[in-house]
Every structure is written in structure tokens, then in C-alpha cells.
C-alpha atoms as a PDB file:
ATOM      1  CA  UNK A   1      96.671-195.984  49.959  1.00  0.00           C
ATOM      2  CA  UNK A   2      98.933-198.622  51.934  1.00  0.00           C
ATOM      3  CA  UNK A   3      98.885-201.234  49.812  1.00  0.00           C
ATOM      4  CA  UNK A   4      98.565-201.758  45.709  1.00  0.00           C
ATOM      5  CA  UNK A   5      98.840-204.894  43.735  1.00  0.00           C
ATOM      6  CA  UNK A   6     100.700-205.732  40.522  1.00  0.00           C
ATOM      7  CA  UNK A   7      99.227-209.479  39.386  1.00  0.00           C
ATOM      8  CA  UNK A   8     103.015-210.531  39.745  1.00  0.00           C
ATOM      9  CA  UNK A   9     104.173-212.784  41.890  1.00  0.00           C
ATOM     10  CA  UNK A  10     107.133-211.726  44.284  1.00  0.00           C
ATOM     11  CA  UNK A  11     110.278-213.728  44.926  1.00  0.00           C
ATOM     12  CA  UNK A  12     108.147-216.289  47.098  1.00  0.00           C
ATOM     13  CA  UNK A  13     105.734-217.062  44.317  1.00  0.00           C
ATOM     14  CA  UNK A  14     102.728-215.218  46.367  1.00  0.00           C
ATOM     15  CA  UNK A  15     100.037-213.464  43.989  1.00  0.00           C
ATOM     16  CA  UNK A  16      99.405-210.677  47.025  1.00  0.00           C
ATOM     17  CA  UNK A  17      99.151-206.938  47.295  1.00  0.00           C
ATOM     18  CA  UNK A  18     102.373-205.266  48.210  1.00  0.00           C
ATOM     19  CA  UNK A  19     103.154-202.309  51.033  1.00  0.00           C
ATOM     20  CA  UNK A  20     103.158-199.190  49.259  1.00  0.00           C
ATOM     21  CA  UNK A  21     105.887-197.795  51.510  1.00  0.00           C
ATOM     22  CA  UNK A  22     108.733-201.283  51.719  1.00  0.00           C
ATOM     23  CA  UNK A  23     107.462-202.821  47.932  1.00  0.00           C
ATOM     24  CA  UNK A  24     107.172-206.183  50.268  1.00  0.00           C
ATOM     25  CA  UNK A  25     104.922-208.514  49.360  1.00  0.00           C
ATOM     26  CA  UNK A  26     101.990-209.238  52.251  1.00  0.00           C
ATOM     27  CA  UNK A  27     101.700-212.397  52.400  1.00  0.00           C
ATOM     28  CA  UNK A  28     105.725-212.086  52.745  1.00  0.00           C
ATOM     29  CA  UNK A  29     105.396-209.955  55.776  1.00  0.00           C
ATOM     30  CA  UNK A  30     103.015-211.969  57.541  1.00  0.00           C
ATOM     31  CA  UNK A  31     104.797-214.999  57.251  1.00  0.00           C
ATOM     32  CA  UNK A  32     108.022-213.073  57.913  1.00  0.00           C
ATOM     33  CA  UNK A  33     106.191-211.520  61.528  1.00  0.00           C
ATOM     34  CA  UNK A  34     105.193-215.192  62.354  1.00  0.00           C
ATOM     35  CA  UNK A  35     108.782-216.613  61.900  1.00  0.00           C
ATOM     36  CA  UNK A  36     110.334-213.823  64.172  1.00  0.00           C
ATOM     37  CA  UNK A  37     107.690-214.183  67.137  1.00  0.00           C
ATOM     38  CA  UNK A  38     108.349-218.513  67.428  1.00  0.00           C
ATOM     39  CA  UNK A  39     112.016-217.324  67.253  1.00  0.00           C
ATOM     40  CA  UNK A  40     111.255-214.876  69.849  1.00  0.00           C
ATOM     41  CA  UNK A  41     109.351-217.147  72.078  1.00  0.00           C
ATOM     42  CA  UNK A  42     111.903-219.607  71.719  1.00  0.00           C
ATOM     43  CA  UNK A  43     114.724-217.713  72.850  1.00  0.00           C
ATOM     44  CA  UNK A  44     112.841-216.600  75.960  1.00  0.00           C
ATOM     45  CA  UNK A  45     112.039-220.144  77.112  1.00  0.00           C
ATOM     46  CA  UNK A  46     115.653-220.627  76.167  1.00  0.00           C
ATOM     47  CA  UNK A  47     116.699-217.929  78.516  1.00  0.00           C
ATOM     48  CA  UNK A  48     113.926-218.595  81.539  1.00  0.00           C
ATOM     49  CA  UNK A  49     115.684-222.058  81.308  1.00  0.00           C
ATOM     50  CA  UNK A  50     112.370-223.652  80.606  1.00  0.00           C
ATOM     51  CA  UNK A  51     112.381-226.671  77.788  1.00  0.00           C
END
């Protein structure tokens, strides 16, 4: 079992399973994995020089 849910929201106010292993909330994670990868991107055009 990876994930279980509670019916109470997390810090973010999502109503979303949680990772059995970190407690995080899913919906947390994804939006936390989509945050990092524009910030990634970003800071390789940043260092390719491109705008």
C-alpha cells in the first residue's frame, strides 16, 4: 500500500490521499514536482544564455 487517505485536508486545503512512506499529501507532491521542473528549466535557459 503506497498511498492511504484520511478525509482531512492537509496544510494546502487538498482533500487527497497521502504517501504512506513521507505523510505528504499528493496533490502536494505533484504540484511541488511541477514547481521544481519550470525552476529547473528556467535556470538552464538562464545558464545556455537563452531568454
Amino acid at each position: 500500500m503506497n498511498k492511504f487517505y484520511t478525509g482531512k485536508q492537509c496544510k494546502n486545503g487538498h482533500k487527497s490521499e497521502r504517501w504512506t512512506l513521507s505523510g505528504e499529501c499528493v496533490q502536494c507532491n505533484v504540484e511541488r514536482v511541477y514547481r521544481r521542473r519550470r525552476e529547473m528549466a528556467e535556470m538552464m535557459r538562464l545558464a545556455q544564455g537563452v531568454s
